[in-house]
C-alpha atoms as a PDB file:
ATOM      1  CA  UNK A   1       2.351  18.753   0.622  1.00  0.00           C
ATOM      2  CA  UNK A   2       2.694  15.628   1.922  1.00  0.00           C
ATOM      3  CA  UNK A   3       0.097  12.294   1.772  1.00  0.00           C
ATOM      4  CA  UNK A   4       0.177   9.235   3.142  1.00  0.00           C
ATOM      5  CA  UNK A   5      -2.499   6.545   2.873  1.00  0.00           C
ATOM      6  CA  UNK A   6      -2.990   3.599   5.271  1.00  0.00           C
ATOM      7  CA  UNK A   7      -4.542   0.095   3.413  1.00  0.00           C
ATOM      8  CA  UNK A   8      -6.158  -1.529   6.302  1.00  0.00           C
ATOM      9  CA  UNK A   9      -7.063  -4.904   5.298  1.00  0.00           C
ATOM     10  CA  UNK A  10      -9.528  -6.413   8.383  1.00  0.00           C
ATOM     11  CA  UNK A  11     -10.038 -10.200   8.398  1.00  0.00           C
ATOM     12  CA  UNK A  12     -12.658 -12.299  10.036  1.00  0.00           C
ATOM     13  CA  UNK A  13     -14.564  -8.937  10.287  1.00  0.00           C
ATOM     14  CA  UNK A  14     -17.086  -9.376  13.071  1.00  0.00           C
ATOM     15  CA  UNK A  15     -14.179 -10.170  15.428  1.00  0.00           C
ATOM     16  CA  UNK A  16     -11.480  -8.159  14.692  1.00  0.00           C
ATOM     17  CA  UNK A  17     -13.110  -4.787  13.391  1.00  0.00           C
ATOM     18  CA  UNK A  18     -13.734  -3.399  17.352  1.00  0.00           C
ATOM     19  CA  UNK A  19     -10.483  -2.968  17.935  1.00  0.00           C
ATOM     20  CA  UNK A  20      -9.874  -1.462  14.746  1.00  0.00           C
ATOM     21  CA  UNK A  21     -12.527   0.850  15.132  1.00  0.00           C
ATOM     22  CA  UNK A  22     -11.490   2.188  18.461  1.00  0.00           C
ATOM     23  CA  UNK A  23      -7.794   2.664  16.741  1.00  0.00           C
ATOM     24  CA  UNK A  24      -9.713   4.490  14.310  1.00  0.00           C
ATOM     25  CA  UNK A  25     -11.308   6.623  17.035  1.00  0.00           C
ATOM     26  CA  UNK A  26      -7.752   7.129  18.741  1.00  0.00           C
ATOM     27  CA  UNK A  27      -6.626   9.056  15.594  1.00  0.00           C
ATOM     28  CA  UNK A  28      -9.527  10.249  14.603  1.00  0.00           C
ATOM     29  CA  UNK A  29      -8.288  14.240  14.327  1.00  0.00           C
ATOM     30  CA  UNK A  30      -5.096  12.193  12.045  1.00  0.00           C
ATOM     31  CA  UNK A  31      -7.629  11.034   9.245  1.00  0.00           C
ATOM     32  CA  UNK A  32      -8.437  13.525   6.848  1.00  0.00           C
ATOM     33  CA  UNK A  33     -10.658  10.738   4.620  1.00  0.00           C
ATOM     34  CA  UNK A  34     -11.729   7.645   5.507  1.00  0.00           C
ATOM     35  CA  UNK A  35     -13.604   4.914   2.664  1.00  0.00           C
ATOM     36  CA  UNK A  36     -14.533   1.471   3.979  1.00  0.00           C
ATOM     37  CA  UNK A  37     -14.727  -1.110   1.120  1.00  0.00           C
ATOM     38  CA  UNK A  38     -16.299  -4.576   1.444  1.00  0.00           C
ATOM     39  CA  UNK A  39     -18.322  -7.569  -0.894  1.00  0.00           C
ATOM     40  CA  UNK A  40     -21.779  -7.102   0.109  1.00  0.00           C
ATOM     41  CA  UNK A  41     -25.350  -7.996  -1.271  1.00  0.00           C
ATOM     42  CA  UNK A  42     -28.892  -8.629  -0.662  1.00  0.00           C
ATOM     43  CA  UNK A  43     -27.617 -12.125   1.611  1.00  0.00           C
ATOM     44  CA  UNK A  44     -24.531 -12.264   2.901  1.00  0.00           C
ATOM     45  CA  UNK A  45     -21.646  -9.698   4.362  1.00  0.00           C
ATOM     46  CA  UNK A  46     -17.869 -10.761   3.241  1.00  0.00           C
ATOM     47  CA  UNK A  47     -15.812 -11.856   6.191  1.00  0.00           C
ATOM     48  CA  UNK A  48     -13.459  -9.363   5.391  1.00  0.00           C
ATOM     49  CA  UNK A  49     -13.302  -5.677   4.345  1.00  0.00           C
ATOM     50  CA  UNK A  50     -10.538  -3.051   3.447  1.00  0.00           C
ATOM     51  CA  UNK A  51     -10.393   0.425   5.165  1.00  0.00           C
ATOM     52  CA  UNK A  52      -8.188   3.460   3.087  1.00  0.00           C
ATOM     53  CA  UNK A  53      -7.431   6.292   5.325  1.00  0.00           C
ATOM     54  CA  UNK A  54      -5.437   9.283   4.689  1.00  0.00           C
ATOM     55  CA  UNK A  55      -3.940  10.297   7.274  1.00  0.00           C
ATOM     56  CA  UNK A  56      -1.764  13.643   8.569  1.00  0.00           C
ATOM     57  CA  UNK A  57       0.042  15.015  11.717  1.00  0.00           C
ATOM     58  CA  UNK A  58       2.528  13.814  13.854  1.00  0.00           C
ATOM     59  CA  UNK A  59       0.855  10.749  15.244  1.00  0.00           C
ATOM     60  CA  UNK A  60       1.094   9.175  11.951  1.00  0.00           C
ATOM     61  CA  UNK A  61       3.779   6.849  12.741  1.00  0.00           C
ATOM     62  CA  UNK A  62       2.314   5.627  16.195  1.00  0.00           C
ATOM     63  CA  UNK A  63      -1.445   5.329  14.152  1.00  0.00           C
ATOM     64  CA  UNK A  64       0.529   2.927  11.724  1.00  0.00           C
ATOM     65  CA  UNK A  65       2.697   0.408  14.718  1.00  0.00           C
ATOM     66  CA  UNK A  66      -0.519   0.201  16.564  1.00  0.00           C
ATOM     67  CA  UNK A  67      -3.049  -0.848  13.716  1.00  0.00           C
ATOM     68  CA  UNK A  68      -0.110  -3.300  13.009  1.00  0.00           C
ATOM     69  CA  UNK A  69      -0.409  -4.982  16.260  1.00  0.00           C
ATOM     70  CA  UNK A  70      -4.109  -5.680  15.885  1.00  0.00           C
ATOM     71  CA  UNK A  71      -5.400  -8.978  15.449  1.00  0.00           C
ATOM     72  CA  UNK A  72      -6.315 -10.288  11.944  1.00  0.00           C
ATOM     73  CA  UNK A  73      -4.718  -6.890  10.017  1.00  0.00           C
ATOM     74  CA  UNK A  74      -2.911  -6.240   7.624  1.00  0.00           C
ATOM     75  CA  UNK A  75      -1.470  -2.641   6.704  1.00  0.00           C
ATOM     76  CA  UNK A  76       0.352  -1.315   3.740  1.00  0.00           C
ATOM     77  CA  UNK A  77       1.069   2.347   3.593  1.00  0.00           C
ATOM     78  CA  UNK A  78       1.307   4.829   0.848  1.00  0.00           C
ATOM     79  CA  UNK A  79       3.756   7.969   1.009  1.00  0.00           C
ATOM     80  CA  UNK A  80       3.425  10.699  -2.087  1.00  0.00           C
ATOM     81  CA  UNK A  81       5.226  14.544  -1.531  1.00  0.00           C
ATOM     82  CA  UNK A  82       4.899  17.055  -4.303  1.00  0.00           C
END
């Protein structure tokens, strides 16, 4: 079995992650699990945040070139077979 995990690192957050999301919501039958990580507390947000997905299918490699073309993200990429 194969498994390959997208890092989606999202800068200046409340500008950028729309266009994320809607990626997101492209591929959204490609992500098997999805965990959104950012520094939050009682007062304040962080201006950034990190997104892991794993992700399957064929679409995989379109997902990964368009999340690359968004503005203010980074992705690095995981691949593990048994």
């Amino acid at each position: 079995m194969k498994h390959t995990i997208f890092g989606i690192h999202i800068t200046h957050r409340t500008e950028n992650v729309p266009a994320v999301q809607a990626c997101l919501t492209k591929y959204g039958c490609n992500i098997r699990t999805r965990l959104g990580i950012h520094d939050a507390d009682a007062t304040q947000c962080s201006p950034s945040g990190l997104v892991l997905v794993d992700v399957i299918g064929p679409e995989v490699e379109d997902f990964y070139d368009e999340l690359q073309t968004l503005k203010g993200v980074t992705v690095k990429r995981m691949d593990f077979e048994d």
